[in-house]
PDB file of N, CA and C in Angstrom:
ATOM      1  N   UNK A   1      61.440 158.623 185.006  1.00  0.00           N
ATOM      2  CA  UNK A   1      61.356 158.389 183.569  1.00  0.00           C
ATOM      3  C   UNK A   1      59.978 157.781 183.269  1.00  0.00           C
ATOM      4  N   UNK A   2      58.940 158.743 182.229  1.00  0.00           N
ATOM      5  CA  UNK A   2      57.850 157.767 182.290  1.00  0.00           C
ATOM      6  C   UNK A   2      57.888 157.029 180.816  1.00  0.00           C
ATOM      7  N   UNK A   3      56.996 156.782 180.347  1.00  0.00           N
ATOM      8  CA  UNK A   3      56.743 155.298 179.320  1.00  0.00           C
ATOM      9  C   UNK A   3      57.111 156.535 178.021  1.00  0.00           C
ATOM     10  N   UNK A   4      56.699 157.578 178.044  1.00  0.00           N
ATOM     11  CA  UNK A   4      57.123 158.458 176.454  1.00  0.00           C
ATOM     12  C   UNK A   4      58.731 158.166 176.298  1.00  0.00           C
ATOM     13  N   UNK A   5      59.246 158.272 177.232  1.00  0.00           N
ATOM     14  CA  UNK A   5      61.284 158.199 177.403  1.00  0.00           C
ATOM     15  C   UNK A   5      61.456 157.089 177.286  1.00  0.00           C
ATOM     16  N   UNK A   6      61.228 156.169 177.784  1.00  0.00           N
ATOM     17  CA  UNK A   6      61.309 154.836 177.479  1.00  0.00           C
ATOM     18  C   UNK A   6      61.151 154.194 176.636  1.00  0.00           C
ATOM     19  N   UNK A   7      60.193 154.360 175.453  1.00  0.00           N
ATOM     20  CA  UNK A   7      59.582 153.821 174.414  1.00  0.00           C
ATOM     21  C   UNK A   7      60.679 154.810 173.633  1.00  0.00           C
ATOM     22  N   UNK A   8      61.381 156.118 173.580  1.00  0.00           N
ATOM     23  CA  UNK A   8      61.971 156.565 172.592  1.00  0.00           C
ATOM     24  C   UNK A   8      63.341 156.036 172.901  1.00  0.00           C
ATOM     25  N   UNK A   9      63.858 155.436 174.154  1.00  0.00           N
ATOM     26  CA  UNK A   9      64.491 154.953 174.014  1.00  0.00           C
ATOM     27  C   UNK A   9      65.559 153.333 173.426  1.00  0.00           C
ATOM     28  N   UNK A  10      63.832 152.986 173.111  1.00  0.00           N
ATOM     29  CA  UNK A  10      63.696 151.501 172.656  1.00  0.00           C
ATOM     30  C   UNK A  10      63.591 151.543 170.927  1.00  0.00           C
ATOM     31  N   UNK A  11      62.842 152.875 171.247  1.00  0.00           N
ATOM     32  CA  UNK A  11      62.640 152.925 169.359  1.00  0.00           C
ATOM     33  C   UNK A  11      63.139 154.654 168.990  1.00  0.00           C
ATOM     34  N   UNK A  12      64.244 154.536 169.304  1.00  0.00           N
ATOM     35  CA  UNK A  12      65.084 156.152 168.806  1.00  0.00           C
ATOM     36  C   UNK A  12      64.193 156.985 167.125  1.00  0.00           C
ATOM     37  N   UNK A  13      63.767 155.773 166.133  1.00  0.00           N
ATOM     38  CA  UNK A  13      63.556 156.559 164.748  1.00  0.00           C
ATOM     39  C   UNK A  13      62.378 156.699 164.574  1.00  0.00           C
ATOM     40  N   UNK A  14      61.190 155.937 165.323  1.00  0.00           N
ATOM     41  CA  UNK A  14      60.008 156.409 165.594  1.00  0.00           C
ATOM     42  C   UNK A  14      59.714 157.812 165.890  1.00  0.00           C
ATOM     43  N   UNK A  15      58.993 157.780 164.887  1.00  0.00           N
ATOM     44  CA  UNK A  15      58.497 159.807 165.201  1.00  0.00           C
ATOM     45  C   UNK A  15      57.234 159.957 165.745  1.00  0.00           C
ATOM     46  N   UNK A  16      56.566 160.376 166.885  1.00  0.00           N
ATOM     47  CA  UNK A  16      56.065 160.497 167.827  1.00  0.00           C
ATOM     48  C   UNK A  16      54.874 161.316 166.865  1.00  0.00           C
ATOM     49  N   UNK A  17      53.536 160.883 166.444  1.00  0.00           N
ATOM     50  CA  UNK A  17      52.595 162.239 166.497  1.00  0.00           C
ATOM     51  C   UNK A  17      51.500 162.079 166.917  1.00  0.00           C
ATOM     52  N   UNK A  18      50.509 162.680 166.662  1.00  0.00           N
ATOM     53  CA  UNK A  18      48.896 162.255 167.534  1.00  0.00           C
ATOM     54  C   UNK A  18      48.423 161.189 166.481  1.00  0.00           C
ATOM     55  N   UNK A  19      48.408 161.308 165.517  1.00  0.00           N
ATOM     56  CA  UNK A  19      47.759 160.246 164.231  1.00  0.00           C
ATOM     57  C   UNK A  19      48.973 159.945 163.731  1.00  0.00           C
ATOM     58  N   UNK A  20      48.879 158.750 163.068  1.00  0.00           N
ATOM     59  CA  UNK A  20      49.929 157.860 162.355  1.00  0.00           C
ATOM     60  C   UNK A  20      49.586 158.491 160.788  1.00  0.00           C
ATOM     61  N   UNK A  21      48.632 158.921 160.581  1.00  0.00           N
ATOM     62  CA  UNK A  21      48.500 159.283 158.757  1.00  0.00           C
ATOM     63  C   UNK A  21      48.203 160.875 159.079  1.00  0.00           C
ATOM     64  N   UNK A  22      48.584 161.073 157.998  1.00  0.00           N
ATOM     65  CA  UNK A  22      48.653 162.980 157.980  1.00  0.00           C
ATOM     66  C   UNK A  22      47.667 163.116 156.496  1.00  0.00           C
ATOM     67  N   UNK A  23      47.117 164.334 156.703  1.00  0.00           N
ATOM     68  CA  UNK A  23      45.909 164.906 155.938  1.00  0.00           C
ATOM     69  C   UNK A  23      46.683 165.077 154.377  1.00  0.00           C
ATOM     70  N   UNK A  24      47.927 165.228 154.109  1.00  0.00           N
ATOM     71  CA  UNK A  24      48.434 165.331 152.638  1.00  0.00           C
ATOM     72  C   UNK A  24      48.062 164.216 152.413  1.00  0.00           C
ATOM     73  N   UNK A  25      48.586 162.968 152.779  1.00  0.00           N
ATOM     74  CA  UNK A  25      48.576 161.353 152.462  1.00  0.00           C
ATOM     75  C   UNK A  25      47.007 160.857 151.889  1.00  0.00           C
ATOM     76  N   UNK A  26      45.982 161.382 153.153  1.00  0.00           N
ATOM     77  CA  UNK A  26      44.703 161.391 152.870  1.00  0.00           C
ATOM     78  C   UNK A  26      44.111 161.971 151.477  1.00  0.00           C
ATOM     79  N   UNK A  27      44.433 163.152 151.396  1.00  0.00           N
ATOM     80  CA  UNK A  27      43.935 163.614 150.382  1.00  0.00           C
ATOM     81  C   UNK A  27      44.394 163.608 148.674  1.00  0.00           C
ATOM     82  N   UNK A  28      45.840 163.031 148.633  1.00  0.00           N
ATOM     83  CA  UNK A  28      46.266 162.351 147.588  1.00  0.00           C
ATOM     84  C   UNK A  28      45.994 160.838 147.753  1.00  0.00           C
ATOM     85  N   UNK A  29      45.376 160.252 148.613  1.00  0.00           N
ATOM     86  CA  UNK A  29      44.651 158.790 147.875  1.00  0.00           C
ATOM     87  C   UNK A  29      43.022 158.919 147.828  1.00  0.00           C
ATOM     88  N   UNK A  30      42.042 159.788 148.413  1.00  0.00           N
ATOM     89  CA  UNK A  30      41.312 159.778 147.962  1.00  0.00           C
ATOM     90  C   UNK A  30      40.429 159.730 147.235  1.00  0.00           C
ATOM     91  N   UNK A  31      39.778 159.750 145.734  1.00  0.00           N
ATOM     92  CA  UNK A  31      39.113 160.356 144.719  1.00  0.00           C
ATOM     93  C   UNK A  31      37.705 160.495 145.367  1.00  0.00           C
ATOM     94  N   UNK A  32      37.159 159.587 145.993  1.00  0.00           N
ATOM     95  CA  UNK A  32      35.822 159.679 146.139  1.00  0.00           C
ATOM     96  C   UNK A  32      35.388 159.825 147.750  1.00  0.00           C
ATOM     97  N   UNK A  33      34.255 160.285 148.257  1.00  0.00           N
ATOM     98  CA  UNK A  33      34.354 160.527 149.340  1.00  0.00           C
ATOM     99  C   UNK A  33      33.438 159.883 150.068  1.00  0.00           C
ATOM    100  N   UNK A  34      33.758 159.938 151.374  1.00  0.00           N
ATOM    101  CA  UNK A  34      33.387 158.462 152.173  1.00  0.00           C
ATOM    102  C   UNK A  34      31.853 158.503 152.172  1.00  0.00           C
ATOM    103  N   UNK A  35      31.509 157.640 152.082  1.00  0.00           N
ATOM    104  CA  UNK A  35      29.567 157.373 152.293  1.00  0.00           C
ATOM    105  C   UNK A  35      29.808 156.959 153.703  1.00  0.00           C
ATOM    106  N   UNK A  36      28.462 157.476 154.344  1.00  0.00           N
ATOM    107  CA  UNK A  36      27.757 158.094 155.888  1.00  0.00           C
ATOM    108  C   UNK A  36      27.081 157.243 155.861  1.00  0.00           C
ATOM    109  N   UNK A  37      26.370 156.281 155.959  1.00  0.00           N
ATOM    110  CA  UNK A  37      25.132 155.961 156.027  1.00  0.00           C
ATOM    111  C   UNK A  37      24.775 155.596 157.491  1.00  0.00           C
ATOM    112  N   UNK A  38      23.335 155.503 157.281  1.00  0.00           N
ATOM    113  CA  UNK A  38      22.200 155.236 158.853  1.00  0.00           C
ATOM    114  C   UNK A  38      21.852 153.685 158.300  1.00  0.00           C
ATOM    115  N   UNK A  39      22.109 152.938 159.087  1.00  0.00           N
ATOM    116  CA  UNK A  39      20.947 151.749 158.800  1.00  0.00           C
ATOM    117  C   UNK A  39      20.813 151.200 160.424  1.00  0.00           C
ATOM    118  N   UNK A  40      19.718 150.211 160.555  1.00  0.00           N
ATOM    119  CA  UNK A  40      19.358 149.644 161.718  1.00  0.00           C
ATOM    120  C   UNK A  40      19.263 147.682 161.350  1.00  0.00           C
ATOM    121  N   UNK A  41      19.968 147.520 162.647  1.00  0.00           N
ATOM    122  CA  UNK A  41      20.560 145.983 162.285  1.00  0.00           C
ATOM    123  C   UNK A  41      20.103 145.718 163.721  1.00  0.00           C
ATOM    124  N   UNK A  42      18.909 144.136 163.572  1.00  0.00           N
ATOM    125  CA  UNK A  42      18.463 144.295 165.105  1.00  0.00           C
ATOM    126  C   UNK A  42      17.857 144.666 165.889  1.00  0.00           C
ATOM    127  N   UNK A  43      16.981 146.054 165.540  1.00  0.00           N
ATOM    128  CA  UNK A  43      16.376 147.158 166.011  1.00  0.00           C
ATOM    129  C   UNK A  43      17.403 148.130 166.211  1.00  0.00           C
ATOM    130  N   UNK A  44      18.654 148.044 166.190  1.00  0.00           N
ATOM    131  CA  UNK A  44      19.842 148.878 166.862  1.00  0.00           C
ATOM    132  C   UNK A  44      19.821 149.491 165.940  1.00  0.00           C
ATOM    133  N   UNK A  45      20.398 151.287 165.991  1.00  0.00           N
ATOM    134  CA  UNK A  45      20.471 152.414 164.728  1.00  0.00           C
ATOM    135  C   UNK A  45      22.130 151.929 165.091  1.00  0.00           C
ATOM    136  N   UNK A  46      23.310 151.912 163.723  1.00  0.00           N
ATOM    137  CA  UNK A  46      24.485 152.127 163.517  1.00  0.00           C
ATOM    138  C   UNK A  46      24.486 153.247 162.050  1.00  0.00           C
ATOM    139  N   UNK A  47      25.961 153.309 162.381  1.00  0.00           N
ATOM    140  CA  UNK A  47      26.375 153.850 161.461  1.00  0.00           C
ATOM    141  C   UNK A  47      27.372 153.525 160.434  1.00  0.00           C
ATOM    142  N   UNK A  48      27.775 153.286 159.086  1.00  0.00           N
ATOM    143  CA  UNK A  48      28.406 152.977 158.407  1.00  0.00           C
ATOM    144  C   UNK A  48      29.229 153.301 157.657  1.00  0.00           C
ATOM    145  N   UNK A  49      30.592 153.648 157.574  1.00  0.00           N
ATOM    146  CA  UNK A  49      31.109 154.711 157.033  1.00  0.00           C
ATOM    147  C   UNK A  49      32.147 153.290 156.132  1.00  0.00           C
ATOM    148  N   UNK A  50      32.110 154.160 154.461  1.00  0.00           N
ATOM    149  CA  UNK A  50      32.096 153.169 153.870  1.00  0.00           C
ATOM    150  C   UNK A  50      33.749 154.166 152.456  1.00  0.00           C
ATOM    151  N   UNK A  51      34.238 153.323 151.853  1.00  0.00           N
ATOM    152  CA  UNK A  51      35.001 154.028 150.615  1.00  0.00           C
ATOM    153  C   UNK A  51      35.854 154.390 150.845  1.00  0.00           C
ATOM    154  N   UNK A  52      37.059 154.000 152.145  1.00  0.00           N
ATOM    155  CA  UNK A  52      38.214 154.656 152.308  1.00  0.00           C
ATOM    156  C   UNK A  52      39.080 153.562 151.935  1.00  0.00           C
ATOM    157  N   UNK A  53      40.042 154.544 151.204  1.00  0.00           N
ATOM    158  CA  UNK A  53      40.860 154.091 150.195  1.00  0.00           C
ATOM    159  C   UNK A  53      42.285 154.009 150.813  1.00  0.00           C
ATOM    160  N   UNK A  54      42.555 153.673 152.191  1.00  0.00           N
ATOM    161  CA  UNK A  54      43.766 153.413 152.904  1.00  0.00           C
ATOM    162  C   UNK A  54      44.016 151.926 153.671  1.00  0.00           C
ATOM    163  N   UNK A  55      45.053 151.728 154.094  1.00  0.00           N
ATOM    164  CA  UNK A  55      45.147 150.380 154.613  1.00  0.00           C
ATOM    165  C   UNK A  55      44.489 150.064 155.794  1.00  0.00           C
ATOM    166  N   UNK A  56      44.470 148.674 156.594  1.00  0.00           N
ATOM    167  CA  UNK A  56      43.965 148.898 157.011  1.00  0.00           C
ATOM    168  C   UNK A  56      44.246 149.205 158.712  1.00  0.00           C
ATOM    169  N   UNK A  57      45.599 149.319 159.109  1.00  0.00           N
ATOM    170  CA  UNK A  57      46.047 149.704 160.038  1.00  0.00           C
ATOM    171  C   UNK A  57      45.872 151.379 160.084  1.00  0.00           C
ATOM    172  N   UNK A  58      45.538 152.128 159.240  1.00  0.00           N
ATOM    173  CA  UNK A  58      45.346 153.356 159.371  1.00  0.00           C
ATOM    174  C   UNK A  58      43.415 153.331 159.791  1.00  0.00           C
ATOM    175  N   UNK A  59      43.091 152.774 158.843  1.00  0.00           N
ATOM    176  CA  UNK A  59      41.778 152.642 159.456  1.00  0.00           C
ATOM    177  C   UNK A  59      41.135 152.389 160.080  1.00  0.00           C
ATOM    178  N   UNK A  60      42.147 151.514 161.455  1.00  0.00           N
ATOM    179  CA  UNK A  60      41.568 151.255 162.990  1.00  0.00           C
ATOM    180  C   UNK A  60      42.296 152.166 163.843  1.00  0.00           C
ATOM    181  N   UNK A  61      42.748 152.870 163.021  1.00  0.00           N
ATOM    182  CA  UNK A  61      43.068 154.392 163.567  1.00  0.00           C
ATOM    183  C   UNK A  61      42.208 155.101 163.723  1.00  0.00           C
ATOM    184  N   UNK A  62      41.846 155.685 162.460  1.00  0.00           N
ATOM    185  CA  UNK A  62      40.436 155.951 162.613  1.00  0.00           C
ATOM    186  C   UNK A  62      39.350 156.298 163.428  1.00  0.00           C
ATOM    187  N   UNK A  63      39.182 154.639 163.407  1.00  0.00           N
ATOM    188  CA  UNK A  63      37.774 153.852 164.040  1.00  0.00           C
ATOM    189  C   UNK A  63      38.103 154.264 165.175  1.00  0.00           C
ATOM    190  N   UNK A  64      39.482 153.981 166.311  1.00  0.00           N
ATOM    191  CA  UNK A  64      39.902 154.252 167.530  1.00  0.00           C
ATOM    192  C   UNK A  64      39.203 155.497 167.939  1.00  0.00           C
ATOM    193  N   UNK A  65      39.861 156.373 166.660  1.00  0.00           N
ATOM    194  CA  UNK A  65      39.189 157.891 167.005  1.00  0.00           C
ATOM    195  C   UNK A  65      38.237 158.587 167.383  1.00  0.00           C
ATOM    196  N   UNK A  66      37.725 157.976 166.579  1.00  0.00           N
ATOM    197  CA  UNK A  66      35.828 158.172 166.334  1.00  0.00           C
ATOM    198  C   UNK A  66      35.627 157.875 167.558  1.00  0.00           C
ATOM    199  N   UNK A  67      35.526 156.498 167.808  1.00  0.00           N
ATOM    200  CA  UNK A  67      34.829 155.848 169.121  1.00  0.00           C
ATOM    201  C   UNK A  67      34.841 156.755 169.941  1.00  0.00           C
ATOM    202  N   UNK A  68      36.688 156.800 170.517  1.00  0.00           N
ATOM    203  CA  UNK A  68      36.915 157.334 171.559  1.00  0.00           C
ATOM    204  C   UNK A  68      35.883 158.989 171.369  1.00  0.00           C
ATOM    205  N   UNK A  69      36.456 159.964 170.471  1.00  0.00           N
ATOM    206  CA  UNK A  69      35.688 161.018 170.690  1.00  0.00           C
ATOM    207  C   UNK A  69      34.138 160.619 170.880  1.00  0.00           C
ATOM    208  N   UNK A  70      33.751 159.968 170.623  1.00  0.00           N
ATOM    209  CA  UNK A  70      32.214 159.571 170.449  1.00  0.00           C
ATOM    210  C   UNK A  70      31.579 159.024 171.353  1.00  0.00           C
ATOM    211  N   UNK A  71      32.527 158.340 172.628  1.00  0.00           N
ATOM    212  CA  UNK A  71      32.506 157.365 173.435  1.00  0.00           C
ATOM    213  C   UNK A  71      30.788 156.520 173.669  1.00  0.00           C
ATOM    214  N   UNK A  72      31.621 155.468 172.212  1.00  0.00           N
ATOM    215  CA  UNK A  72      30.532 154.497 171.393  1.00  0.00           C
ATOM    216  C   UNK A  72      31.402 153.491 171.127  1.00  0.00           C
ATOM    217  N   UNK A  73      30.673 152.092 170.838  1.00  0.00           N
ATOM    218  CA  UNK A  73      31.169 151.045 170.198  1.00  0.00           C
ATOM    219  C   UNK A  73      31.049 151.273 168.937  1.00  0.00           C
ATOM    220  N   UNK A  74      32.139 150.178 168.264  1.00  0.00           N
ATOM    221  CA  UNK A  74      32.319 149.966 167.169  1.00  0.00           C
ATOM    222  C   UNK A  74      33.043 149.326 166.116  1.00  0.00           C
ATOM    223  N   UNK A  75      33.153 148.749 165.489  1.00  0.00           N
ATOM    224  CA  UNK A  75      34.304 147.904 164.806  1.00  0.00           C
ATOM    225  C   UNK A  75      34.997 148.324 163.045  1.00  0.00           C
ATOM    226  N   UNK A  76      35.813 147.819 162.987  1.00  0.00           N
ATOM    227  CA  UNK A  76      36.119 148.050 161.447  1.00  0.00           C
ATOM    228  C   UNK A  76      36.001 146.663 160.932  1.00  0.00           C
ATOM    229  N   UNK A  77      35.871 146.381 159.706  1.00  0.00           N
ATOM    230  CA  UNK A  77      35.233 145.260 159.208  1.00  0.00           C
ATOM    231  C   UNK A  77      35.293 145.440 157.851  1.00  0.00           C
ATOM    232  N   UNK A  78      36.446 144.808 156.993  1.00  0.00           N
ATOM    233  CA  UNK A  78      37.344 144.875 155.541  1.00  0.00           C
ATOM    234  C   UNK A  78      37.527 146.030 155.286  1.00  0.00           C
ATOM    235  N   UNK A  79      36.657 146.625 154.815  1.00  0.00           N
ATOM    236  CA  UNK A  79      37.129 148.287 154.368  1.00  0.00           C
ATOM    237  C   UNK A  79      35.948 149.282 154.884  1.00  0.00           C
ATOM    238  N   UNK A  80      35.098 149.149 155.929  1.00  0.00           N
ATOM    239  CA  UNK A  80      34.720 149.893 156.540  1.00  0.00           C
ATOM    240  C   UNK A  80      34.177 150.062 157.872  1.00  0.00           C
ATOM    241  N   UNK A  81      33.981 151.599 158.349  1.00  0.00           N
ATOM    242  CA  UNK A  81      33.803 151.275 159.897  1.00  0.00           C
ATOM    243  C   UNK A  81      32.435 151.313 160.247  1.00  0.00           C
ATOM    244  N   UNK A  82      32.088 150.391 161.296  1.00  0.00           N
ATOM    245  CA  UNK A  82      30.454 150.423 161.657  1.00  0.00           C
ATOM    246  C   UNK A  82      30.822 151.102 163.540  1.00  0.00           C
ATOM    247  N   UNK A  83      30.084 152.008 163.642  1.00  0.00           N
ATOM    248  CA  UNK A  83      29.561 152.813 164.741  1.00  0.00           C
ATOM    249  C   UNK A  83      28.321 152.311 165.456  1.00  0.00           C
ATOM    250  N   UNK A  84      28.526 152.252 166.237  1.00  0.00           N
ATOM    251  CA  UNK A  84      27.165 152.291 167.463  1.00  0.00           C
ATOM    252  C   UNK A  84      26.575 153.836 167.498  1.00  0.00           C
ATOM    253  N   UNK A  85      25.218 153.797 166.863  1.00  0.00           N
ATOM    254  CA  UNK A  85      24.139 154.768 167.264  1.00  0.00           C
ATOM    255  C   UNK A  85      24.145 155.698 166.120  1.00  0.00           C
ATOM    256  N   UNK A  86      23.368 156.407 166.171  1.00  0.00           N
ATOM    257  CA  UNK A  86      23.075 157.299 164.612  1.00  0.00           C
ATOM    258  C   UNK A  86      24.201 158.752 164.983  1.00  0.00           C
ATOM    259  N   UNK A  87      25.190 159.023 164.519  1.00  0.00           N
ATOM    260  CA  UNK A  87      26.050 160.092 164.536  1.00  0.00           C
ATOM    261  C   UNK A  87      26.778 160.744 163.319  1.00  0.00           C
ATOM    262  N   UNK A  88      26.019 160.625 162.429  1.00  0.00           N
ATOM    263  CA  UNK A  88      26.342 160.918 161.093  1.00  0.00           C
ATOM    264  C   UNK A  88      26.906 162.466 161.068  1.00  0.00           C
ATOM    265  N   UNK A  89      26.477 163.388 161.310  1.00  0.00           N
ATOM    266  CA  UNK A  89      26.855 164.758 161.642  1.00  0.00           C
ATOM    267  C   UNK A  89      27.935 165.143 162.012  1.00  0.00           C
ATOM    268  N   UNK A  90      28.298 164.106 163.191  1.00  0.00           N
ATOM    269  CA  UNK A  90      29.401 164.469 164.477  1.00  0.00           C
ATOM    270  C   UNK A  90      30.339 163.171 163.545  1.00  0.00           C
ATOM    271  N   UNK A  91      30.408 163.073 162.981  1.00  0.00           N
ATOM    272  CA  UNK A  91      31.060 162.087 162.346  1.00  0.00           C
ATOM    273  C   UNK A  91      31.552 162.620 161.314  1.00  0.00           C
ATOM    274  N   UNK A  92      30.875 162.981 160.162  1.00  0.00           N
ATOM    275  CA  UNK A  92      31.236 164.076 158.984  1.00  0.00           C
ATOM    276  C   UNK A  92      31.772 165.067 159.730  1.00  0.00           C
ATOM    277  N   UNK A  93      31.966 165.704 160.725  1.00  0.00           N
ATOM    278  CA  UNK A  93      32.353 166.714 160.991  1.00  0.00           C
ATOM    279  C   UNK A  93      34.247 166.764 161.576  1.00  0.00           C
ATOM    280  N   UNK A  94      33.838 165.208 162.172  1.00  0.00           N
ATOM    281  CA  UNK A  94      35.709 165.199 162.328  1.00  0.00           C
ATOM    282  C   UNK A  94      36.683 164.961 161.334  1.00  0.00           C
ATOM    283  N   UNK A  95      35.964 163.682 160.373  1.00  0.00           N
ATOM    284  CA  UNK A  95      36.489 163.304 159.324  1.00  0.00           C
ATOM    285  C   UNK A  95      36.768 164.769 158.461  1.00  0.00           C
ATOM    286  N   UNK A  96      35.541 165.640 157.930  1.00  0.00           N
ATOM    287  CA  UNK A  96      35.996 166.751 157.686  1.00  0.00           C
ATOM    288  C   UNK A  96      36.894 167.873 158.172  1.00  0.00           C
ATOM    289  N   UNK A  97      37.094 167.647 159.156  1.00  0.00           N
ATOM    290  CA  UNK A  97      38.371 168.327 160.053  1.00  0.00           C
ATOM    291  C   UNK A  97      39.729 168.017 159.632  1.00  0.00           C
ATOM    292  N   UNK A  98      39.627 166.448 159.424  1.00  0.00           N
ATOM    293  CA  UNK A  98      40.787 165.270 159.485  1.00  0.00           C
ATOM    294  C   UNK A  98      41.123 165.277 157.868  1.00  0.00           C
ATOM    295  N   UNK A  99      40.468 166.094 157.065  1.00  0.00           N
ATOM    296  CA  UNK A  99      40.874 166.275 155.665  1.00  0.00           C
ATOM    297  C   UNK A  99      40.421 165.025 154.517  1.00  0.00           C
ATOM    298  N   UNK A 100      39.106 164.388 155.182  1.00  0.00           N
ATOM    299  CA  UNK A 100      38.507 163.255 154.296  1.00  0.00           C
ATOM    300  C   UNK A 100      37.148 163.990 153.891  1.00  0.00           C
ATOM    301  N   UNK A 101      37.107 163.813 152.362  1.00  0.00           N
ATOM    302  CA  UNK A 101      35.717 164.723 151.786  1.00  0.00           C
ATOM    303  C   UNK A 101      34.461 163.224 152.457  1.00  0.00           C
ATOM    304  N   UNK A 102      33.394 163.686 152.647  1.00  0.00           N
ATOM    305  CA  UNK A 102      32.315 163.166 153.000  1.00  0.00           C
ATOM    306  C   UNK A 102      30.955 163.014 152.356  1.00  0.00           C
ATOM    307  N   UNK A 103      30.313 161.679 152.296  1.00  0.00           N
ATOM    308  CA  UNK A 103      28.850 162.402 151.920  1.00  0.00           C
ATOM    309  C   UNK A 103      28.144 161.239 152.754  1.00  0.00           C
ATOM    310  N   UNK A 104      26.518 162.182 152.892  1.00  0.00           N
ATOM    311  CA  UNK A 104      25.286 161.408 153.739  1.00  0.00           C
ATOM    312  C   UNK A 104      24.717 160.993 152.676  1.00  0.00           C
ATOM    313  N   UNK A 105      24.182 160.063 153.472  1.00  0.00           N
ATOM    314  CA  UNK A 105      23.950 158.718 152.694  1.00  0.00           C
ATOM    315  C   UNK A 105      22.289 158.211 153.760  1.00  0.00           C
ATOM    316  N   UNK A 106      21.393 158.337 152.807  1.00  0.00           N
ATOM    317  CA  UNK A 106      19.902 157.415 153.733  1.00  0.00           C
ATOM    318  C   UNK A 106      19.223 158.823 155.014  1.00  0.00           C
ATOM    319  N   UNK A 107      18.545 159.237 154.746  1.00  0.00           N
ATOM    320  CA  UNK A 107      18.154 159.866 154.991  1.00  0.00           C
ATOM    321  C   UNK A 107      18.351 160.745 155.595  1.00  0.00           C
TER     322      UNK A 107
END
């Protein structure tokens, strides 16, 4: 028995999916779409992704995501996520996958 059987056996009404928020949810709270930005803090290039309009346990969802695909640091911090290193592209590109409209921001 490994830890997936076990955990459904502890929590039977838990519904099992890859993300905790689904792209309908996303796109009926949205109106405006997330700002990208580049800035450098330190000499260090990050990235700043800013305007999401969800809580904030979904949004260290997120952040988890990113990182991991990105395998980069990074934190969330009130209502937005800061990235290690300039990835604005590869960044707009999942979020746009993930059903969040996007815009670049700073050059």
């Amino acid at each position: 028995m490994d830890l997936q059987d076990q955990l459904k056996n502890f929590f039977p009404d838990h519904k099992l999916t890859d993300n905790n928020y689904s792209t309908d949810e996303v796109k009926q709270s949205q109106d405006e779409p997330i700002i990208c930005k580049y800035e450098k803090r330190k000499g260090k290039p990050i990235t700043i992704l800013e305007n999401f309009k969800i809580n904030n346990s979904e949004l260290k969802i997120i952040a988890k995501d990113l990182k991991k695909f990105l395998s980069v640091g990074g934190t969330v911090k009130e209502n937005y996520i800061i990235i290690q290193g300039d990835y604005r592209d590869k960044i707009m590109k999942i979020l746009n996958s993930k059903g969040f409209e996007t815009k670049r921001v700073g050059g």
